[in-house]
N, C-alpha and C. Protein backbone atom coordinates (compact mmCIF):
# COMPACT_ATOMS: atom_id res chain seq x y z
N UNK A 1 66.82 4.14 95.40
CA UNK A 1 67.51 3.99 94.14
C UNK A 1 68.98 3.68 94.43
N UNK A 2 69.40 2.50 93.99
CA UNK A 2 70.87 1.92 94.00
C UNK A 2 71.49 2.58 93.19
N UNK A 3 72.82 3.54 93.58
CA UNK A 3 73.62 3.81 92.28
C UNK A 3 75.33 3.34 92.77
N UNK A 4 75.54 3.08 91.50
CA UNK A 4 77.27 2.59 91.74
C UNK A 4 78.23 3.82 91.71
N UNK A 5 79.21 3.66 92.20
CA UNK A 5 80.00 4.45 91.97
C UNK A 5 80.56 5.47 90.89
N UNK A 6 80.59 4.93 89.86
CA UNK A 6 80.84 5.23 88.61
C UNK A 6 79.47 6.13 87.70
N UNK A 7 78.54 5.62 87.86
CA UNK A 7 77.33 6.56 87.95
C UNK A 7 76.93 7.87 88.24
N UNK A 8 78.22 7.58 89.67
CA UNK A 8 77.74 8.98 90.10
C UNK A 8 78.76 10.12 89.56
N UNK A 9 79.48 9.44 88.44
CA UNK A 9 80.50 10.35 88.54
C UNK A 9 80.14 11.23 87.08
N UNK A 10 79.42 10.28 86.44
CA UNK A 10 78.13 10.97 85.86
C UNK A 10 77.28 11.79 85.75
N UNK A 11 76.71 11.69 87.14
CA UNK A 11 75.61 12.43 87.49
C UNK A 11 76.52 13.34 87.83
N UNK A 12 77.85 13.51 88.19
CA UNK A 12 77.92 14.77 89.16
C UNK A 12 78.39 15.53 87.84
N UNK A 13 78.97 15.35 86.60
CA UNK A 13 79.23 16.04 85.37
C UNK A 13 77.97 16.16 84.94
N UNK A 14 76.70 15.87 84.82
CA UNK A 14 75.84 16.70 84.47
C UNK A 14 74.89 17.81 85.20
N UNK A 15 75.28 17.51 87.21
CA UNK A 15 74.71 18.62 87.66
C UNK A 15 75.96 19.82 87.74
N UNK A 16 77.39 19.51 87.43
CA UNK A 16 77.99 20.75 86.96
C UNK A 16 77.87 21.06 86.26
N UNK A 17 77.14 20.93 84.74
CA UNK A 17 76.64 21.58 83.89
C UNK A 17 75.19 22.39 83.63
N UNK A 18 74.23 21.83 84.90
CA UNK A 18 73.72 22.49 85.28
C UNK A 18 73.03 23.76 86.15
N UNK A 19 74.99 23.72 86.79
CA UNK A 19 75.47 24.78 87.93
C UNK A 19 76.10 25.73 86.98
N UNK A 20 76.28 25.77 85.86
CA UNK A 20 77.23 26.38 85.53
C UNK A 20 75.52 27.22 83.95
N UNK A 21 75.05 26.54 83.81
CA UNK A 21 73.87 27.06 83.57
C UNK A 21 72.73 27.69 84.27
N UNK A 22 73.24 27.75 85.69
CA UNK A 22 72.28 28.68 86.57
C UNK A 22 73.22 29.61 86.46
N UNK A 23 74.93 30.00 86.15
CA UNK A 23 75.50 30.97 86.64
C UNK A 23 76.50 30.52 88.14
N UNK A 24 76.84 29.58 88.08
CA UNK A 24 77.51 29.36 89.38
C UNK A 24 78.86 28.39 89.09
N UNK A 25 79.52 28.90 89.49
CA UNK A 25 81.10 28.51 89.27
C UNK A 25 81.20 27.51 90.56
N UNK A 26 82.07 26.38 90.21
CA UNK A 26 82.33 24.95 91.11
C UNK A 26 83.78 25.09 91.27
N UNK A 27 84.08 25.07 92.72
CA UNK A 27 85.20 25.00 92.76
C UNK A 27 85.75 23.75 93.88
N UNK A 28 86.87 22.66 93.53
CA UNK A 28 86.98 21.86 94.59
C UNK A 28 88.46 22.07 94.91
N UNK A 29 88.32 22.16 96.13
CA UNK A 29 89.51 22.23 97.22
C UNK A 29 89.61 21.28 98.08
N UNK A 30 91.05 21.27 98.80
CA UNK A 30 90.87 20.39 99.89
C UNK A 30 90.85 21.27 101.25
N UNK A 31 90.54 20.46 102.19
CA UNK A 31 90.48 21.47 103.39
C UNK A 31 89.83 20.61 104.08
N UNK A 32 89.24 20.76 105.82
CA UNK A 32 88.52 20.37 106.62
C UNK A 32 86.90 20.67 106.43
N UNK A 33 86.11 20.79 105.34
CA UNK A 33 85.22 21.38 105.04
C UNK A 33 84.00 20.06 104.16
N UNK A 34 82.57 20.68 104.42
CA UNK A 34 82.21 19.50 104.05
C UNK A 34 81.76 20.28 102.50
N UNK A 35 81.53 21.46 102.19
CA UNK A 35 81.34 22.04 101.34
C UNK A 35 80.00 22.49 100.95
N UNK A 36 79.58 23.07 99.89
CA UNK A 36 78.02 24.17 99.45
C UNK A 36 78.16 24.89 99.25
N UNK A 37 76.67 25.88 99.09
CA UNK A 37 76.17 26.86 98.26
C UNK A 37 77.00 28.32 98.74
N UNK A 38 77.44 29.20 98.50
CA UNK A 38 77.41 30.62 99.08
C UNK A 38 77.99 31.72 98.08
N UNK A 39 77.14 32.69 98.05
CA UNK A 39 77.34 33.90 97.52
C UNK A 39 79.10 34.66 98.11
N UNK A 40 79.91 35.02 96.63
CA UNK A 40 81.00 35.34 97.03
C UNK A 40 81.48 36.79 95.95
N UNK A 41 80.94 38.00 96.55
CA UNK A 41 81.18 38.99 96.07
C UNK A 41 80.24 39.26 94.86
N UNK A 42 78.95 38.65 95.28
CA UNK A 42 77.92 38.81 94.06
C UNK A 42 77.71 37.44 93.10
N UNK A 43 79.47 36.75 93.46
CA UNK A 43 78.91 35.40 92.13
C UNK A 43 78.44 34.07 93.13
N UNK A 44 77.74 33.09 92.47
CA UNK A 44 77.16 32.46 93.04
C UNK A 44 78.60 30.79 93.06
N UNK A 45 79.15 30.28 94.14
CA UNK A 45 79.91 29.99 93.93
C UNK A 45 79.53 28.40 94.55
N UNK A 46 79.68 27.59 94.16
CA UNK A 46 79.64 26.02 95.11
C UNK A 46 81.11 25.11 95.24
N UNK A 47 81.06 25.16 96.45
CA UNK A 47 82.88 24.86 97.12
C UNK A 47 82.48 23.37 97.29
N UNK A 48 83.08 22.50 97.03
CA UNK A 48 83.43 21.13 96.91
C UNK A 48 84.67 20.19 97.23
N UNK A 49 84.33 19.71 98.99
CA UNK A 49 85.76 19.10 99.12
C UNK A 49 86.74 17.87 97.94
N UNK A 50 87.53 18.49 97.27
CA UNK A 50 87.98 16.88 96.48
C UNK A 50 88.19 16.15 96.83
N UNK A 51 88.46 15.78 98.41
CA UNK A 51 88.65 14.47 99.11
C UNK A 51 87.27 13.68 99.25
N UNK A 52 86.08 14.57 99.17
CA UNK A 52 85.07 13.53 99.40
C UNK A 52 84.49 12.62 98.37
N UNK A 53 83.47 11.32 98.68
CA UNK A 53 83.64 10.57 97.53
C UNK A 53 82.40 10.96 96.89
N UNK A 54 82.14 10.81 95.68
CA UNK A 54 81.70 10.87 94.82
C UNK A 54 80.05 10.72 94.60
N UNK A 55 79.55 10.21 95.72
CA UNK A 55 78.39 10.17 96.21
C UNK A 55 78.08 11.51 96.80
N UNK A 56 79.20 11.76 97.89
CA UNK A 56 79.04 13.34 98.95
C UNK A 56 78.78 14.19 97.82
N UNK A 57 79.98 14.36 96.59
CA UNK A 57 80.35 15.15 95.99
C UNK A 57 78.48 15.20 95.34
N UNK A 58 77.77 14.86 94.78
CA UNK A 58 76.95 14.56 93.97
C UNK A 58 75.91 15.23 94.74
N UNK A 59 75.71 15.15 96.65
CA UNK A 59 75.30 15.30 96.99
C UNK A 59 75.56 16.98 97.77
N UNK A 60 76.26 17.35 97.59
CA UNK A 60 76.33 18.75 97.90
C UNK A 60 76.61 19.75 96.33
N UNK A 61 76.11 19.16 95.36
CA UNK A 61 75.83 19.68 94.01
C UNK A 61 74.23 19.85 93.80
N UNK A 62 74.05 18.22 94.38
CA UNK A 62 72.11 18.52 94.55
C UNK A 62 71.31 19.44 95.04
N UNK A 63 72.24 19.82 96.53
CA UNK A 63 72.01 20.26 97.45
C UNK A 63 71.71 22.13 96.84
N UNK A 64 72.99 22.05 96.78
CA UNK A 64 73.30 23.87 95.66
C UNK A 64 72.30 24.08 94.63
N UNK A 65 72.30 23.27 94.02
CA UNK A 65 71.08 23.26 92.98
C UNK A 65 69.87 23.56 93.40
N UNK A 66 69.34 23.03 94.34
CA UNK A 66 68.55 23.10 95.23
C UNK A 66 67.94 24.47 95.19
N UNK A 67 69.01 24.85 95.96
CA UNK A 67 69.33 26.34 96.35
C UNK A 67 69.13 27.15 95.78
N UNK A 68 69.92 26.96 94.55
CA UNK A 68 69.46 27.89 93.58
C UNK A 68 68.37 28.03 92.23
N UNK A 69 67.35 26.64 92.55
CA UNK A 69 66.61 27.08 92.06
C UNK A 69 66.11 26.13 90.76
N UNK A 70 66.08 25.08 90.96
CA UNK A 70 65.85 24.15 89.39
C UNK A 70 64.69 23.66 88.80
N UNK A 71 63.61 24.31 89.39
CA UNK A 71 62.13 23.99 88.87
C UNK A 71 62.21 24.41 87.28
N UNK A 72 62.56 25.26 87.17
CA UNK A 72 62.19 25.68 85.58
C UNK A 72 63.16 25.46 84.68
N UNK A 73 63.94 24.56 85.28
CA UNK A 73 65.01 24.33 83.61
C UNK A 73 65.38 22.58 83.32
N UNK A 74 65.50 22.41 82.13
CA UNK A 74 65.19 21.11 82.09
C UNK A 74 66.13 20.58 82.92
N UNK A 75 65.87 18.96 83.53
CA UNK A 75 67.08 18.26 83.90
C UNK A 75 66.51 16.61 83.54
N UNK A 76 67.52 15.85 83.33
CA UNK A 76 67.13 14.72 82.44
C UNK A 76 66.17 13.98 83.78
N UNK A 77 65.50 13.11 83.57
CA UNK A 77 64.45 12.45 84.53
C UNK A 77 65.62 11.52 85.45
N UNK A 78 66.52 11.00 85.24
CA UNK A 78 66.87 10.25 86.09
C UNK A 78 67.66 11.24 87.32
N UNK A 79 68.44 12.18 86.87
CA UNK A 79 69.07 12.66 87.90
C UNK A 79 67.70 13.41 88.41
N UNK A 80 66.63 14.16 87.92
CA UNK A 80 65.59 14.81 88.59
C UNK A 80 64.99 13.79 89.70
N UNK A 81 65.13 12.61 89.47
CA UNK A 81 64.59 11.28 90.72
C UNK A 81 65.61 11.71 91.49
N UNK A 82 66.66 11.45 91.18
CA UNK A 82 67.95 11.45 92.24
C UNK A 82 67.45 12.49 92.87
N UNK A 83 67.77 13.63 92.91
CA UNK A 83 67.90 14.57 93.40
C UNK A 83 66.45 14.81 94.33
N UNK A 84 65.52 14.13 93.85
CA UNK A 84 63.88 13.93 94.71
C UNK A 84 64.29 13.18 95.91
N UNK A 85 64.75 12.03 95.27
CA UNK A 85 65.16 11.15 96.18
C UNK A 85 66.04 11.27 97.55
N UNK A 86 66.96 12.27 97.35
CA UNK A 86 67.76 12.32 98.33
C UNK A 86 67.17 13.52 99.55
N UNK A 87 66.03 14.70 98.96
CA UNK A 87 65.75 15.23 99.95
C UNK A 87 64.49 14.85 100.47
N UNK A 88 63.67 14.03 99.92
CA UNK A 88 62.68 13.37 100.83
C UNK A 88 63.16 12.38 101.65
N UNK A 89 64.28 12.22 101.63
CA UNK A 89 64.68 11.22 102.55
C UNK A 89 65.24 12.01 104.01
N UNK A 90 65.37 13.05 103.53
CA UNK A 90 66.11 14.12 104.89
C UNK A 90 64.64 14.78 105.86
């Protein structure tokens, strides 16, 4: 699946709304870090370099999601491909 840039910037505002409907707060920083999922004093937190582009970014949101769990809540069909898409490929 081809996506443009701008697309993804899309997709990545609707899997933060779906991070934030599991209970998990997004936070982007800069730093030497590639970023993800981790438990921080009980809350469920996903760290996000802002330097990376927008594809990465999309892709360590999928990733968290992942993680935490998205079989049972809706997500629109196209990002649910995406997100198929990128770990059968790993």
């Amino acid at each position: 699946m081809k996506i443009k840039e701008k697309e993804f910037e899309d997709i990545i505002e609707e899997l933060k709304i779906l991070a934030v409907q599991l209970g998990a707060t997004i936070r982007f920083e800069k730093g030497d870090f590639k970023g993800g999922y981790c438990l921080l004093k009980d809350s469920k937190v996903i760290v996000i370099n802002k330097l990376a582009t927008s594809q990465r970014k999309a892709i360590i949101l999928a990733s968290a999601l992942k993680e935490l769990g998205i079989d049972q809540i809706y997500i629109t069909p196209k990002v649910r491909e995406l997100i198929d898409d990128m770990f059968e490929e790993k």
